[in-house]
C-alpha atoms as a PDB file:
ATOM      1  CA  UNK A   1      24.435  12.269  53.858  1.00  0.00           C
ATOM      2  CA  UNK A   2      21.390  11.720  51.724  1.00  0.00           C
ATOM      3  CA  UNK A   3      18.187  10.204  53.244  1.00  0.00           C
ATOM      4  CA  UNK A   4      15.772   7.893  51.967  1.00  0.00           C
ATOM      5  CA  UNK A   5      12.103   9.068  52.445  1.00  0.00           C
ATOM      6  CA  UNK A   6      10.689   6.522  54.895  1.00  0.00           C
ATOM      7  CA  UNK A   7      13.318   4.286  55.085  1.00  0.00           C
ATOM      8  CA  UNK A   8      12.199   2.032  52.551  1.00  0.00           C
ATOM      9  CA  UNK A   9      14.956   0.918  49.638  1.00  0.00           C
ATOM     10  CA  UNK A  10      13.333   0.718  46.163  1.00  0.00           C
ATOM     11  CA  UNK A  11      12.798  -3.504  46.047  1.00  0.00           C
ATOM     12  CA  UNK A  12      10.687  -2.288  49.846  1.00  0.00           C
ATOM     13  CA  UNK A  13       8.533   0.587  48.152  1.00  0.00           C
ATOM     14  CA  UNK A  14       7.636  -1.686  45.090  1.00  0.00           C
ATOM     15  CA  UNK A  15       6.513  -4.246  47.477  1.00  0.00           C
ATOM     16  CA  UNK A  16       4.529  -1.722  49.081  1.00  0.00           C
ATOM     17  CA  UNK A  17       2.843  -0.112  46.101  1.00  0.00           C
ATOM     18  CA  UNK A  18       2.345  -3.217  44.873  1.00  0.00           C
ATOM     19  CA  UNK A  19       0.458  -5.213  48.144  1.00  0.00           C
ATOM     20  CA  UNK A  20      -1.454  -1.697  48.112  1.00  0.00           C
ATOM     21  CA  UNK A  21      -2.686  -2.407  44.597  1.00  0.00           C
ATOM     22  CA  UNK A  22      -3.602  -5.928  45.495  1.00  0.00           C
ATOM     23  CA  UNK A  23      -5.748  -5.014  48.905  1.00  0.00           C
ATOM     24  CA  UNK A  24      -8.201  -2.547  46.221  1.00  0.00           C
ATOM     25  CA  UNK A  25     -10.912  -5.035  46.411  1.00  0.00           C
ATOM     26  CA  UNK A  26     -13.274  -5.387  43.290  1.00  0.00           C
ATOM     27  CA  UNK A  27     -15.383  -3.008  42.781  1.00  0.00           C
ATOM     28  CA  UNK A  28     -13.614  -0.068  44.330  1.00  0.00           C
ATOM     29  CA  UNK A  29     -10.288   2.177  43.148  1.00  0.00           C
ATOM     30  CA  UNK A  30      -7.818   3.792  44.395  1.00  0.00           C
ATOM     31  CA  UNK A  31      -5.701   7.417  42.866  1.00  0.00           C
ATOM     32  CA  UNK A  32      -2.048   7.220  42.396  1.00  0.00           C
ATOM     33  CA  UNK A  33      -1.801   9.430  45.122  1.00  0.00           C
ATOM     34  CA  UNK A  34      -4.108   7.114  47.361  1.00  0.00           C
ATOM     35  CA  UNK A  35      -1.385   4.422  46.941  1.00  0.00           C
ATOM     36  CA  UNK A  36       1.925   6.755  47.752  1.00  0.00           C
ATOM     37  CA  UNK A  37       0.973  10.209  48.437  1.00  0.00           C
ATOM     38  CA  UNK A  38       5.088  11.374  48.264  1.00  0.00           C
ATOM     39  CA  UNK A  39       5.255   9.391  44.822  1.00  0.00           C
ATOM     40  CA  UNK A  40       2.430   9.161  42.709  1.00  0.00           C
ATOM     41  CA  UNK A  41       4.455   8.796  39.382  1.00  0.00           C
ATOM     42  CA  UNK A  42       6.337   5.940  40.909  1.00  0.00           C
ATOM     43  CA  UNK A  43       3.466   3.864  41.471  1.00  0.00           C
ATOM     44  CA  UNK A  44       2.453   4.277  37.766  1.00  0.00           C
ATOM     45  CA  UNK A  45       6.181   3.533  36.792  1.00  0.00           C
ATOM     46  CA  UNK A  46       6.053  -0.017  39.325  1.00  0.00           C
ATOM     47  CA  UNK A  47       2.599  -0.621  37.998  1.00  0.00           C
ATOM     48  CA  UNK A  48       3.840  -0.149  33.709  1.00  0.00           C
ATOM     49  CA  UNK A  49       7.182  -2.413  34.465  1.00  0.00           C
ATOM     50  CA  UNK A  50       6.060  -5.008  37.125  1.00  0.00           C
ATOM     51  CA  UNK A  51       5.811  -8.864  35.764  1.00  0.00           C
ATOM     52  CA  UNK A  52       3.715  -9.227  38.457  1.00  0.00           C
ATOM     53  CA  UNK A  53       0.025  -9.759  38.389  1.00  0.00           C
ATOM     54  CA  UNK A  54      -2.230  -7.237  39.956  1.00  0.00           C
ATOM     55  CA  UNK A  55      -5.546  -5.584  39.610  1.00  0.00           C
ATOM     56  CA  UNK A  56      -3.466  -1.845  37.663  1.00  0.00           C
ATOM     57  CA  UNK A  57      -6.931  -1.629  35.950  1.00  0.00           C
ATOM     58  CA  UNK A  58      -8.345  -0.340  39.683  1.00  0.00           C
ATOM     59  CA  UNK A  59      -5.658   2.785  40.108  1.00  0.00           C
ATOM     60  CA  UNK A  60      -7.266   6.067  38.183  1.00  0.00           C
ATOM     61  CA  UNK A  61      -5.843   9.455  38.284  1.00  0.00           C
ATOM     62  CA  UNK A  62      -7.209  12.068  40.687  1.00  0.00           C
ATOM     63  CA  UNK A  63     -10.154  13.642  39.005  1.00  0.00           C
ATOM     64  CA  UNK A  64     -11.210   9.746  37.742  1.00  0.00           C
ATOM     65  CA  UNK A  65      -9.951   9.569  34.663  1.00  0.00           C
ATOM     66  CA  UNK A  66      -8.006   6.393  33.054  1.00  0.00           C
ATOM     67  CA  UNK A  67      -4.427   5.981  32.062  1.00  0.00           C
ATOM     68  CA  UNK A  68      -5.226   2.855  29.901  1.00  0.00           C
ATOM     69  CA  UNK A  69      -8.435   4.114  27.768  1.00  0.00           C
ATOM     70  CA  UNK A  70     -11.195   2.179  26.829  1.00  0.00           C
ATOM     71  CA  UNK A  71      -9.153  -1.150  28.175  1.00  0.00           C
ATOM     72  CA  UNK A  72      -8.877   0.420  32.000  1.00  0.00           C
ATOM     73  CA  UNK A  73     -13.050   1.474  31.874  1.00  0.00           C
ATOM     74  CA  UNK A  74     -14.284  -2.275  29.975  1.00  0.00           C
ATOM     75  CA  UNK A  75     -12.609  -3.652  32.946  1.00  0.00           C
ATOM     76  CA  UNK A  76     -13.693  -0.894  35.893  1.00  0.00           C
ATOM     77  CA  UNK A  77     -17.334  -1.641  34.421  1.00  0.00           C
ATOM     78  CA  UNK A  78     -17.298  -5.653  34.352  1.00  0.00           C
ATOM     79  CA  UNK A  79     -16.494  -5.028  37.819  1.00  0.00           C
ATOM     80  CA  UNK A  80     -19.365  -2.389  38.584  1.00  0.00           C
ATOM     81  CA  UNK A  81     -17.085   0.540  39.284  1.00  0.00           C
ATOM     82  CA  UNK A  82     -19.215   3.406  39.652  1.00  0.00           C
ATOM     83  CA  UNK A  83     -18.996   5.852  36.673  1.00  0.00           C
ATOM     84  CA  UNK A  84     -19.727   9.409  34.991  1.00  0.00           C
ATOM     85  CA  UNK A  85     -19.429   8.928  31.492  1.00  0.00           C
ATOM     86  CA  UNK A  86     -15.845   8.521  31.128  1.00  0.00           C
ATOM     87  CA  UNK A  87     -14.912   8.636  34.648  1.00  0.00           C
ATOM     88  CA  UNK A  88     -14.619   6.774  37.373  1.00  0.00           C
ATOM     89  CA  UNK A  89     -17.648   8.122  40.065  1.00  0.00           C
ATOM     90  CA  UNK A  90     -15.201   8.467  42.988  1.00  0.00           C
ATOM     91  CA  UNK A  91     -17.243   9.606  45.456  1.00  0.00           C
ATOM     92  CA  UNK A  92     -18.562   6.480  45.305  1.00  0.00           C
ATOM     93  CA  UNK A  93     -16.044   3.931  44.203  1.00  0.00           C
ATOM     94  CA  UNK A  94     -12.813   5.018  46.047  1.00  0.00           C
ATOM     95  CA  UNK A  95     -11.594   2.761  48.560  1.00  0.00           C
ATOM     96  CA  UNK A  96     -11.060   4.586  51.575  1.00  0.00           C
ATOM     97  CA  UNK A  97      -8.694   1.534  53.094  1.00  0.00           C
ATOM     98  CA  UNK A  98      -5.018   1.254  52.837  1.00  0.00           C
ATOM     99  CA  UNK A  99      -2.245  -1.141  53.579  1.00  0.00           C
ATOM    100  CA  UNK A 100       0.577   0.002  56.005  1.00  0.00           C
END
């Protein structure tokens, strides 16, 4: 009988990536892998199809690059992200909290 990694049915994990998103206060990011470490290519899937409203602009990839270009870094840099050229600083601007 399959399993389901922690428990959680899909409509649970969204919810989860998705409160995660929301806690990344302004200012600060979070990797892909920050938000599910077993699923880091889900939370870019929930964050390209959710309706919802949340902050997708503070999630970067693991070496601080941007998924969404020049769009993603205007908005990192209204909100004072850290940065190094093209990438997001993250010694200094990830977010070392979490959401259980």
């Amino acid at each position: 009988m399959p399993t389901r990694r922690q428990g959680l049915n899909p409509g649970e994990r969204t919810m989860r990536i998705l409160a995660r998103v929301r806690a990344i206060p302004k200012g600060f990011v979070q990797t892909y892998g920050d938000i599910d470490p077993a699923a880091p290519r889900l939370v870019g899937h929930v964050l390209a199809s959710t309706p919802e409203d949340v902050p997708w602009h503070r999630v970067v990839r693991a070496d601080g690059t941007v998924a969404m270009g020049r769009s993603q870094l205007g908005r990192l840099e209204r909100e004072g992200v850290p940065m190094r050229g093209d990438r997001v600083d993250l010694r200094h601007a990830r977010w070392p909290g979490s959401v259980t």
